[in-house]
PDB file of N, CA and C in Angstrom:
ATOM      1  N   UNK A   1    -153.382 123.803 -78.925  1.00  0.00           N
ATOM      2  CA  UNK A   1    -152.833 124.483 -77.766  1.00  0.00           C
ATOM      3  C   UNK A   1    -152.806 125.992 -78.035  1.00  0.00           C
ATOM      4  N   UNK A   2    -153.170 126.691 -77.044  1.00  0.00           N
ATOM      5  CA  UNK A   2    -153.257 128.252 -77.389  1.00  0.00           C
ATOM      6  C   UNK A   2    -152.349 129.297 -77.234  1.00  0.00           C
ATOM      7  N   UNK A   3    -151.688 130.012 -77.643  1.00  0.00           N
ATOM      8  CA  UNK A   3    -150.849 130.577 -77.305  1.00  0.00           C
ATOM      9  C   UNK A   3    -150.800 131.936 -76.212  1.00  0.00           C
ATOM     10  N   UNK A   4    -151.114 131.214 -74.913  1.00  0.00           N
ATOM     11  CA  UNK A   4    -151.405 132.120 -74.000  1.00  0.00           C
ATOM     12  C   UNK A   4    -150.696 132.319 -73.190  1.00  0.00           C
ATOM     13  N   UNK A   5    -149.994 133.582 -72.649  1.00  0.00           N
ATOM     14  CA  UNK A   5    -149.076 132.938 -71.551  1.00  0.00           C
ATOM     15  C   UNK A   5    -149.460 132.783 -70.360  1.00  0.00           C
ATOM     16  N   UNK A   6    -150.829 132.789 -69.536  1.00  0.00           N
ATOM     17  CA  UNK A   6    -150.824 132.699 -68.329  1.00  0.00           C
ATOM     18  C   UNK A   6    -151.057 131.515 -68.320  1.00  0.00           C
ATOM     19  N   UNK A   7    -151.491 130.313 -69.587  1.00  0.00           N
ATOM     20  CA  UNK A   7    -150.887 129.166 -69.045  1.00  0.00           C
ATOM     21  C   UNK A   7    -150.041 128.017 -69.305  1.00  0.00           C
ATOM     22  N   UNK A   8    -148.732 129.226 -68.820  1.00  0.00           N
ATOM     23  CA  UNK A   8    -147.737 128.165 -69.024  1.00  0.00           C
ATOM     24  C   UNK A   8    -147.610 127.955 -67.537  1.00  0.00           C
ATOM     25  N   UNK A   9    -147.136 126.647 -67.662  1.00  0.00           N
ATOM     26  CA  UNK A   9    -147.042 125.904 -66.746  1.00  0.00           C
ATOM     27  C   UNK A   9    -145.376 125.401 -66.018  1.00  0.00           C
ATOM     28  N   UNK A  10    -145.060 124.507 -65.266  1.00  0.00           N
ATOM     29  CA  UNK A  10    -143.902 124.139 -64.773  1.00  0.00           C
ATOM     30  C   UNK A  10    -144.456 122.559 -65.803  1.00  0.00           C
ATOM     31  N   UNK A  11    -146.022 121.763 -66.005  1.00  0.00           N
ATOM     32  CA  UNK A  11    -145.659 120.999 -66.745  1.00  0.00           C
ATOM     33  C   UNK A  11    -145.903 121.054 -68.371  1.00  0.00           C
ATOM     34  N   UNK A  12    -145.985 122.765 -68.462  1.00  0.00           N
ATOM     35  CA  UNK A  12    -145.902 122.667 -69.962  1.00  0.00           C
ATOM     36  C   UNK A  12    -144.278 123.276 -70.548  1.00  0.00           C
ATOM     37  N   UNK A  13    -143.537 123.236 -69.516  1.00  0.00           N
ATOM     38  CA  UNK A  13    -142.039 123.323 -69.463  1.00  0.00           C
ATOM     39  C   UNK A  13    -141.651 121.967 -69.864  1.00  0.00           C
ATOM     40  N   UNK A  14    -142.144 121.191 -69.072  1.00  0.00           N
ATOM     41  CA  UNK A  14    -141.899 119.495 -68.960  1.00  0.00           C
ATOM     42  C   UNK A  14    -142.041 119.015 -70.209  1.00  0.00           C
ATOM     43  N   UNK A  15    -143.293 119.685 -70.479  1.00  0.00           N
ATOM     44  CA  UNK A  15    -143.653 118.489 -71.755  1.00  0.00           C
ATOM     45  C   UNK A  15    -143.103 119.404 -72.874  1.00  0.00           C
ATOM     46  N   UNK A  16    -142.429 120.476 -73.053  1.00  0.00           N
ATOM     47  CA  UNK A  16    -141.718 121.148 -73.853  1.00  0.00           C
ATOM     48  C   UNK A  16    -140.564 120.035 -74.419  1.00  0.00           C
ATOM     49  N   UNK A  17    -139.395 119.865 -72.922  1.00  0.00           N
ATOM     50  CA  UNK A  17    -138.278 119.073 -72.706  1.00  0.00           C
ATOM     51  C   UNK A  17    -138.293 117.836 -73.398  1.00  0.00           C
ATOM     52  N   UNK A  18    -139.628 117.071 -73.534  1.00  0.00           N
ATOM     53  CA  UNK A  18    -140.076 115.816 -73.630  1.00  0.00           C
ATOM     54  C   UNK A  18    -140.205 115.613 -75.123  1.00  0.00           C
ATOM     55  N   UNK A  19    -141.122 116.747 -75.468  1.00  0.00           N
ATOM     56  CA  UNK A  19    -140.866 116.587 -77.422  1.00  0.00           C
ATOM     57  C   UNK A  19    -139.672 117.387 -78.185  1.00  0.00           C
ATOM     58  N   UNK A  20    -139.170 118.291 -77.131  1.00  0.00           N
ATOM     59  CA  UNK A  20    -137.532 118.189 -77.741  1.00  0.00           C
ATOM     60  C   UNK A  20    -136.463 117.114 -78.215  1.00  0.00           C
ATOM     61  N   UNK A  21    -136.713 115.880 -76.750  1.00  0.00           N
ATOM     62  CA  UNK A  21    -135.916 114.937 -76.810  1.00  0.00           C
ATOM     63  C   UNK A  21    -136.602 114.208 -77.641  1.00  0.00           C
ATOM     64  N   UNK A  22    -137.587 114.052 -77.776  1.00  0.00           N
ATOM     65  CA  UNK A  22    -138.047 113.502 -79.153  1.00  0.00           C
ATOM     66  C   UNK A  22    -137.922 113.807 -80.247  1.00  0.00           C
ATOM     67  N   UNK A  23    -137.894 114.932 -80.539  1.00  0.00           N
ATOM     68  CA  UNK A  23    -137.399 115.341 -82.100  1.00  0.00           C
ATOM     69  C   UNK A  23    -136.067 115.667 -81.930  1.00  0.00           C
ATOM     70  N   UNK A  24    -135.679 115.431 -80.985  1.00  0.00           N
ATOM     71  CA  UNK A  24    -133.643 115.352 -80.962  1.00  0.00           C
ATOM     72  C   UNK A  24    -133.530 114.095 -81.711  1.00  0.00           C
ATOM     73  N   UNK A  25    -134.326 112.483 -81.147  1.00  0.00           N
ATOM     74  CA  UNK A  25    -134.106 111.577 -81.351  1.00  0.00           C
ATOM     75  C   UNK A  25    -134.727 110.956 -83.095  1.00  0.00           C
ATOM     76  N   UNK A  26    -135.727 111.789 -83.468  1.00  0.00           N
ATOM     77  CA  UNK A  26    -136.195 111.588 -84.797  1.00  0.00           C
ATOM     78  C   UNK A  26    -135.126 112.272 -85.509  1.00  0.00           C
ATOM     79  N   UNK A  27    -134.374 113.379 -85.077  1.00  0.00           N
ATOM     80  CA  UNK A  27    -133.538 113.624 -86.075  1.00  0.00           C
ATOM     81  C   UNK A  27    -131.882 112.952 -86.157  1.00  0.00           C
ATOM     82  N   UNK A  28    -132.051 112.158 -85.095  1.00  0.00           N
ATOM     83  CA  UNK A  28    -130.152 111.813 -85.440  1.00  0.00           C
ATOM     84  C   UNK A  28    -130.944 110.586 -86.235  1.00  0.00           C
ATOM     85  N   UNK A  29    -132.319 109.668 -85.856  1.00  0.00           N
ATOM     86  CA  UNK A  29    -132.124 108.252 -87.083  1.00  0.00           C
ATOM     87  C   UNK A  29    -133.138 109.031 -88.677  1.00  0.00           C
ATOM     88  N   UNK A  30    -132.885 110.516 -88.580  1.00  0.00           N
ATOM     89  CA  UNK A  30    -133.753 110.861 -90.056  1.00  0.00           C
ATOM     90  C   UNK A  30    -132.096 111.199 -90.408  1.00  0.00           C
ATOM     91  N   UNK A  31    -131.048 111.954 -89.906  1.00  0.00           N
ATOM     92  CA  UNK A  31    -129.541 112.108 -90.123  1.00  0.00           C
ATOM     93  C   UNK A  31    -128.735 110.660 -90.547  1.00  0.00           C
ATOM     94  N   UNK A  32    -128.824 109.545 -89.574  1.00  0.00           N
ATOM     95  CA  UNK A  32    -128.578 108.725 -90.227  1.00  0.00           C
ATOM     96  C   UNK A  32    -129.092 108.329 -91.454  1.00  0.00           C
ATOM     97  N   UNK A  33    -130.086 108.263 -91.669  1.00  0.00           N
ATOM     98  CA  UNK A  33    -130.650 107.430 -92.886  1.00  0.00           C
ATOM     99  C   UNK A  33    -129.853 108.544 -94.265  1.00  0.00           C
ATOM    100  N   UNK A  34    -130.264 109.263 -93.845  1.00  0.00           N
ATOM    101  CA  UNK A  34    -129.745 110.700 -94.782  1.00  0.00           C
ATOM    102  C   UNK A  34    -128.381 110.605 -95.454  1.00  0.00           C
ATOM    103  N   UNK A  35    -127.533 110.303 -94.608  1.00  0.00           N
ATOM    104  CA  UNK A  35    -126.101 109.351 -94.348  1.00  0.00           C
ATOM    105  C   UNK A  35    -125.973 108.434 -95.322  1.00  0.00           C
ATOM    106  N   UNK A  36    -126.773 107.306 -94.969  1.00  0.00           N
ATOM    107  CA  UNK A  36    -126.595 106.314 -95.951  1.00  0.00           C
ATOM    108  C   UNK A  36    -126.893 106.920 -97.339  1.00  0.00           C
ATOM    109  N   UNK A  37    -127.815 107.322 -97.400  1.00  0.00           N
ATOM    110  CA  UNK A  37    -128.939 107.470 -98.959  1.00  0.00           C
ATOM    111  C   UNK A  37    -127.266 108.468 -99.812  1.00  0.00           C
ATOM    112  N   UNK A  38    -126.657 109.670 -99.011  1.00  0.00           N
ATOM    113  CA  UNK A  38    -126.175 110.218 -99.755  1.00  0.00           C
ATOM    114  C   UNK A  38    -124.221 109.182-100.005  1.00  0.00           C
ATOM    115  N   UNK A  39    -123.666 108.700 -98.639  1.00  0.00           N
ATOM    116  CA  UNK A  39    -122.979 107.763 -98.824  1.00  0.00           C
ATOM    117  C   UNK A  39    -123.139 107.276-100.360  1.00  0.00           C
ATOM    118  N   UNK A  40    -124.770 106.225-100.494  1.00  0.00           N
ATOM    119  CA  UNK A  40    -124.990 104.893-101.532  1.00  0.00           C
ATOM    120  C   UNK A  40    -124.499 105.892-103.144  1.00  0.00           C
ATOM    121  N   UNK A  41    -125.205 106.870-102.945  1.00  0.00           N
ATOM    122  CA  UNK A  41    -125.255 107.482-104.638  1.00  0.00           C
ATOM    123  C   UNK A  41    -124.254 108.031-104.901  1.00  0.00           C
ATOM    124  N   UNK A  42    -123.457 109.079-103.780  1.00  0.00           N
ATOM    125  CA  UNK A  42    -121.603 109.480-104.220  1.00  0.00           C
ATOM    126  C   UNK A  42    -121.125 108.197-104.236  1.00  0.00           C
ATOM    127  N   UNK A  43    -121.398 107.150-104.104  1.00  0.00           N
ATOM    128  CA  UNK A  43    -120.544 105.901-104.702  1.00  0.00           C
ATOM    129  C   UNK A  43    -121.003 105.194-105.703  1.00  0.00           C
ATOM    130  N   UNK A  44    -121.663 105.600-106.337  1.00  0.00           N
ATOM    131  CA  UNK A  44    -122.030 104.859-107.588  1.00  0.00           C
ATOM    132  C   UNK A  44    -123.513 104.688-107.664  1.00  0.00           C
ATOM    133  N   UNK A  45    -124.226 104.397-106.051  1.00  0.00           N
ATOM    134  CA  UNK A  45    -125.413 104.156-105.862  1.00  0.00           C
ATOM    135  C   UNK A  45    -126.061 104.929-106.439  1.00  0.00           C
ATOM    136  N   UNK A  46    -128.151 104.529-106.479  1.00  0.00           N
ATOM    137  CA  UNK A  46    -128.873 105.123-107.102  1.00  0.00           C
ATOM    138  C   UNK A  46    -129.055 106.578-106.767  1.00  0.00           C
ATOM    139  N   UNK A  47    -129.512 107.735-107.251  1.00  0.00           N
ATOM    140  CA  UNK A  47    -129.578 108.847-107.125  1.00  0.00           C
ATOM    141  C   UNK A  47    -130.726 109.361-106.304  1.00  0.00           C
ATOM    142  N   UNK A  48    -131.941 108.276-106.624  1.00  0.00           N
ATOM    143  CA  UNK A  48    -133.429 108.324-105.997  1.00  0.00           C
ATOM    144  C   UNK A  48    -133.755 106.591-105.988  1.00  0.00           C
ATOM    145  N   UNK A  49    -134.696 106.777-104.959  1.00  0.00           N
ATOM    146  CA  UNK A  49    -135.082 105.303-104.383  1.00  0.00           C
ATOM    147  C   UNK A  49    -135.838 105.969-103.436  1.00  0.00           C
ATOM    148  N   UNK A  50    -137.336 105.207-104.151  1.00  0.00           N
ATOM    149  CA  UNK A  50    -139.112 105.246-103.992  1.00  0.00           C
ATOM    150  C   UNK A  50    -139.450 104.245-103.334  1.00  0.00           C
ATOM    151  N   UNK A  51    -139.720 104.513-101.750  1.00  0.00           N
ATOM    152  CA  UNK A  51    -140.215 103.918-100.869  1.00  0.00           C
ATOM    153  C   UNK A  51    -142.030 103.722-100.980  1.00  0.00           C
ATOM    154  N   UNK A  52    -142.758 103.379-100.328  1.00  0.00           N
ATOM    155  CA  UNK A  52    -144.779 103.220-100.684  1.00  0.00           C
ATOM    156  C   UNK A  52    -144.838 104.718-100.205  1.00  0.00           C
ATOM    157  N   UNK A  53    -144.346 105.332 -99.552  1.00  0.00           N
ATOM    158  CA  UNK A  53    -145.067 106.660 -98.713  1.00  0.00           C
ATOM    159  C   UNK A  53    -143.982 108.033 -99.758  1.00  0.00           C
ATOM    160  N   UNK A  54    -143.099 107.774-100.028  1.00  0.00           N
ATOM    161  CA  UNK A  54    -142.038 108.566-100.165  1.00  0.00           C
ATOM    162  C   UNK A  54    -140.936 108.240-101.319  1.00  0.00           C
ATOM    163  N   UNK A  55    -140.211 109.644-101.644  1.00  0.00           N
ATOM    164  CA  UNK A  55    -139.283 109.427-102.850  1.00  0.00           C
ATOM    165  C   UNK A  55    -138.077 110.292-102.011  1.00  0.00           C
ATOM    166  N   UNK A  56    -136.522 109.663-101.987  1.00  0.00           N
ATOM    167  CA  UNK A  56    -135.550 110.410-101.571  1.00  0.00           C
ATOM    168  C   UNK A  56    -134.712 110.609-102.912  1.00  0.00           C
ATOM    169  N   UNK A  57    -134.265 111.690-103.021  1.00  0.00           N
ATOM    170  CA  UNK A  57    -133.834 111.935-104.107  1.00  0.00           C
ATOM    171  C   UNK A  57    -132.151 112.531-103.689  1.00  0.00           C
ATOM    172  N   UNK A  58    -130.970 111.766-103.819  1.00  0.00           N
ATOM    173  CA  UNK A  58    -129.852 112.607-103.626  1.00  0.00           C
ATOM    174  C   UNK A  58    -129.371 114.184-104.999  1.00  0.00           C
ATOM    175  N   UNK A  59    -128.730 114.789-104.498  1.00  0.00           N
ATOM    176  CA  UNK A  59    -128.568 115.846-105.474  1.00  0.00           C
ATOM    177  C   UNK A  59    -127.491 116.667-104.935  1.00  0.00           C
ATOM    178  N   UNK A  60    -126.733 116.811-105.843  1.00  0.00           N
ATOM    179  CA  UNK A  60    -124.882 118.093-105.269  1.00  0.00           C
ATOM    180  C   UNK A  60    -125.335 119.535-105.750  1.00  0.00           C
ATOM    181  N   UNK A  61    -124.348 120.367-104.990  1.00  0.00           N
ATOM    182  CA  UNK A  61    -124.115 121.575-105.921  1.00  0.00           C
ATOM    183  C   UNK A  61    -123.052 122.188-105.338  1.00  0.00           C
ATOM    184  N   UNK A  62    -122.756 123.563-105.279  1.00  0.00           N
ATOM    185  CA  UNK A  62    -122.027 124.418-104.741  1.00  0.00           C
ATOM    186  C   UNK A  62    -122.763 125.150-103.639  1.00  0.00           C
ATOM    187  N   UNK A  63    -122.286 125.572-102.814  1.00  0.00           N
ATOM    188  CA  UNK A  63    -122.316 126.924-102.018  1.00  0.00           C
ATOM    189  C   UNK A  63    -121.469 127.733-102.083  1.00  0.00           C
ATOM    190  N   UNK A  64    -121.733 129.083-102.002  1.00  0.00           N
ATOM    191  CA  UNK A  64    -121.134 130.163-102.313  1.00  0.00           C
ATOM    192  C   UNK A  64    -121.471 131.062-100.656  1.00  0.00           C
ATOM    193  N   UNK A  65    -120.234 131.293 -99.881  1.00  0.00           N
ATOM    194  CA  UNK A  65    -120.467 131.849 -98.767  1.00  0.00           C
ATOM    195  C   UNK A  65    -119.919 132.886 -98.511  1.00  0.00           C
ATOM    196  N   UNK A  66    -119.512 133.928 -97.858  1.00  0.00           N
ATOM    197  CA  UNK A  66    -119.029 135.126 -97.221  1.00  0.00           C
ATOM    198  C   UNK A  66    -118.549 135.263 -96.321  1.00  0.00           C
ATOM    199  N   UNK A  67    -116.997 135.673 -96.743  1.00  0.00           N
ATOM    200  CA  UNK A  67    -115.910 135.376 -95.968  1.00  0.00           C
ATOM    201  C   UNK A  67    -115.572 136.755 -94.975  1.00  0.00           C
ATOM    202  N   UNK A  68    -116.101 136.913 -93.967  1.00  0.00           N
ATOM    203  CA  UNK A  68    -116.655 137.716 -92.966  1.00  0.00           C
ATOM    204  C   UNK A  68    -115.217 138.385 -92.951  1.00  0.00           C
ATOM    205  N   UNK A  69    -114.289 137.858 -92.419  1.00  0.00           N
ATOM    206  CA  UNK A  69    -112.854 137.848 -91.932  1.00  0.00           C
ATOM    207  C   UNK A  69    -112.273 138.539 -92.708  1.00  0.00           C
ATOM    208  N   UNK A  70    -112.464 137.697 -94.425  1.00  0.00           N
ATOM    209  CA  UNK A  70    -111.066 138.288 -94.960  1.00  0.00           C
ATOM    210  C   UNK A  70    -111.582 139.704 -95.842  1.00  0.00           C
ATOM    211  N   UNK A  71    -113.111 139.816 -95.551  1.00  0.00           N
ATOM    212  CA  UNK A  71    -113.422 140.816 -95.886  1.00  0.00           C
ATOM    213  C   UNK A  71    -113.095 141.983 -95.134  1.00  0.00           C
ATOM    214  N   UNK A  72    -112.982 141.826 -93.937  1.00  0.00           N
ATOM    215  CA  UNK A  72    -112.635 143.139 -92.799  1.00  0.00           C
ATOM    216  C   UNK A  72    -111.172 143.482 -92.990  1.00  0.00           C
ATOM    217  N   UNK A  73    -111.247 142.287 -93.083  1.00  0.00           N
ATOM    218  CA  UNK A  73    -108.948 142.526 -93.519  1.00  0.00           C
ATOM    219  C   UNK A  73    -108.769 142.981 -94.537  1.00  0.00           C
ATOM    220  N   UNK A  74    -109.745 143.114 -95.400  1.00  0.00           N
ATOM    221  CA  UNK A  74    -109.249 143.868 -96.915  1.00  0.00           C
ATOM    222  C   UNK A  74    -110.024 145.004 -96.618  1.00  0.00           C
ATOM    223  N   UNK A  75    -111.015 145.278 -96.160  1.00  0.00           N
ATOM    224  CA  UNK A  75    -111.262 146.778 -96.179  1.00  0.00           C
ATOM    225  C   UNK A  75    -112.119 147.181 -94.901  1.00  0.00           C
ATOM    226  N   UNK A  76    -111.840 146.723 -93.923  1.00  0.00           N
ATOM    227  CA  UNK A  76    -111.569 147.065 -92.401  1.00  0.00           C
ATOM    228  C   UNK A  76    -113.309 146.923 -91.765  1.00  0.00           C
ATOM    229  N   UNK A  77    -112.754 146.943 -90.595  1.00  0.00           N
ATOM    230  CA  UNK A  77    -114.650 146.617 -89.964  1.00  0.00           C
ATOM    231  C   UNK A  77    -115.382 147.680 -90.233  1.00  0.00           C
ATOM    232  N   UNK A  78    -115.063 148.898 -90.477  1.00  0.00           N
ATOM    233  CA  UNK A  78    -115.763 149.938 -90.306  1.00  0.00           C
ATOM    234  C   UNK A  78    -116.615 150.095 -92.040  1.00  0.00           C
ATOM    235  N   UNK A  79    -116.038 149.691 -92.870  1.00  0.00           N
ATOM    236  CA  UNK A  79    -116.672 149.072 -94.016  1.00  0.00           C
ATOM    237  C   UNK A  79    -117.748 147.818 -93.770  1.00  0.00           C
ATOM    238  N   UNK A  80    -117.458 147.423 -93.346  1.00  0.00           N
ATOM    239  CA  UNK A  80    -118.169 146.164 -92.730  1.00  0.00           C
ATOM    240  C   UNK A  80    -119.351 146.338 -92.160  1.00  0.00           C
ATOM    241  N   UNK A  81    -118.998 147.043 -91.092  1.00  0.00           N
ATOM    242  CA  UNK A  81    -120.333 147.601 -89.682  1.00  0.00           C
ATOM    243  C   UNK A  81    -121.348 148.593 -91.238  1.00  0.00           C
ATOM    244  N   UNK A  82    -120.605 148.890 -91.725  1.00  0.00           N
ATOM    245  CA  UNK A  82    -121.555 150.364 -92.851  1.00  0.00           C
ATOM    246  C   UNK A  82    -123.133 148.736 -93.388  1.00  0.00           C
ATOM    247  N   UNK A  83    -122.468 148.088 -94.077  1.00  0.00           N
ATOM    248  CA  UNK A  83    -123.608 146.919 -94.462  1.00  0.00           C
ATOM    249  C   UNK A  83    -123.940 146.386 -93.581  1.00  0.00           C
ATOM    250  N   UNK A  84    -123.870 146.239 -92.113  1.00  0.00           N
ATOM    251  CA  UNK A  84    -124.111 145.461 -91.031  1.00  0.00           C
ATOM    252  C   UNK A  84    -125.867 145.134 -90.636  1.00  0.00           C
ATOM    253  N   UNK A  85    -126.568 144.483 -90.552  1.00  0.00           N
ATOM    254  CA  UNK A  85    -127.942 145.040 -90.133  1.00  0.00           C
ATOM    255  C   UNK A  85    -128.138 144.216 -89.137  1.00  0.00           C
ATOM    256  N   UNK A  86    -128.505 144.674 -87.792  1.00  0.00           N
ATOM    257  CA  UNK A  86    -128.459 143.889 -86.705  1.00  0.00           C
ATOM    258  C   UNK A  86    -129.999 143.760 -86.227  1.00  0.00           C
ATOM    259  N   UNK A  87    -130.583 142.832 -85.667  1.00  0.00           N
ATOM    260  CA  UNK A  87    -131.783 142.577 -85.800  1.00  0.00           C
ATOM    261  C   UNK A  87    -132.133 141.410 -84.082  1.00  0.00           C
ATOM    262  N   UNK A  88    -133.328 141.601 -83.725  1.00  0.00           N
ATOM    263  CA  UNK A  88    -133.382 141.441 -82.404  1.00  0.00           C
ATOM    264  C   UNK A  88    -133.693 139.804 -82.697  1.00  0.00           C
ATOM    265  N   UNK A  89    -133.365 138.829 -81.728  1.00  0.00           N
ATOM    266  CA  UNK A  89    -133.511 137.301 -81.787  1.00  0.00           C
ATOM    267  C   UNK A  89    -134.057 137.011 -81.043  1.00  0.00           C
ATOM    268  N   UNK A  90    -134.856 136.207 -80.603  1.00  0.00           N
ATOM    269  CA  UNK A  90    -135.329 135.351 -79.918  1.00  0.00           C
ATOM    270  C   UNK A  90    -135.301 134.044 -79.081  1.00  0.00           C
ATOM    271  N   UNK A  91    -135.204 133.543 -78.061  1.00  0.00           N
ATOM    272  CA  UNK A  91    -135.115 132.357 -78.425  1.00  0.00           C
ATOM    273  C   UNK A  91    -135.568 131.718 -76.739  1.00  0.00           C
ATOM    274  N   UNK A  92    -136.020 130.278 -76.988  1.00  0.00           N
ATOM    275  CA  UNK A  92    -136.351 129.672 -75.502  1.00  0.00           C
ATOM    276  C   UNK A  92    -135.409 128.569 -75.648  1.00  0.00           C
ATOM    277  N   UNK A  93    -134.332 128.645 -74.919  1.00  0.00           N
ATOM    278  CA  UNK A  93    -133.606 126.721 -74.288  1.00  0.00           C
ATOM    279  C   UNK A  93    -134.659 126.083 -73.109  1.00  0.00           C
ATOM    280  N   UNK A  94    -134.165 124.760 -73.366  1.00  0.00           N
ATOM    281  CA  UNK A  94    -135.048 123.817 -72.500  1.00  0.00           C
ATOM    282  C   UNK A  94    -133.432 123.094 -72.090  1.00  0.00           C
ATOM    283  N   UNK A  95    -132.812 122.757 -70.569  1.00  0.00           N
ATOM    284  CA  UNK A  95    -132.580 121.605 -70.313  1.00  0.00           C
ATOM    285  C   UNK A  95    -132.696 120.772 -69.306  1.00  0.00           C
ATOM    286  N   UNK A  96    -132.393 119.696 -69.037  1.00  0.00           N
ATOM    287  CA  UNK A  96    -132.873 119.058 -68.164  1.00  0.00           C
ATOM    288  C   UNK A  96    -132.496 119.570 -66.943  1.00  0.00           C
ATOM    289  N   UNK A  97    -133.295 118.791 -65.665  1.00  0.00           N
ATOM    290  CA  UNK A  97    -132.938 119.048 -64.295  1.00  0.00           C
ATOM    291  C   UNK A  97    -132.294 117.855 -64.139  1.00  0.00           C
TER     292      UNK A  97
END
């Protein structure tokens, strides 16, 4: 498919909508499975388990995140806004009619 815009369409809107809801729906039963696999091994279960096509491997760690808030409260937004880098986004929603 080419990335052209004069032809987009009203049914290449459609069929946008159509493999959204499809990869909406591949991802809640790839989330479930995901679910189980990490469920089985924080309980004792195996860590990895090798399917014919595929290997899932569970694995922990930490995250380390940035506490937006209590950083402004300790040394105010205007410290804050100084590291700030704001940057333009993009984006297309699809929903139904």
């Amino acid at each position: 498919m080419q990335n052209d815009i004069a032809n987009i369409t009203a049914a290449s809107v459609d069929e946008l909508g159509v493999l959204l809801a499809q990869i909406a729906d591949l991802e809640k039963k790839a989330t479930a499975i995901k679910n189980a696999i990490k469920d089985s091994a924080s309980a004792g279960g195996p860590k990895s388990i090798e399917g014919s096509l595929f290997k899932a491997t569970y694995s922990e760690s930490d995250r380390c995140v940035f506490d937006k808030d209590a950083f402004i409260k300790a040394f105010g937004a205007e410290a804050y806004a100084k590291y700030t880098k704001v940057t333009a986004v993009f984006s297309v929603k699809v929903t139904s009619r």
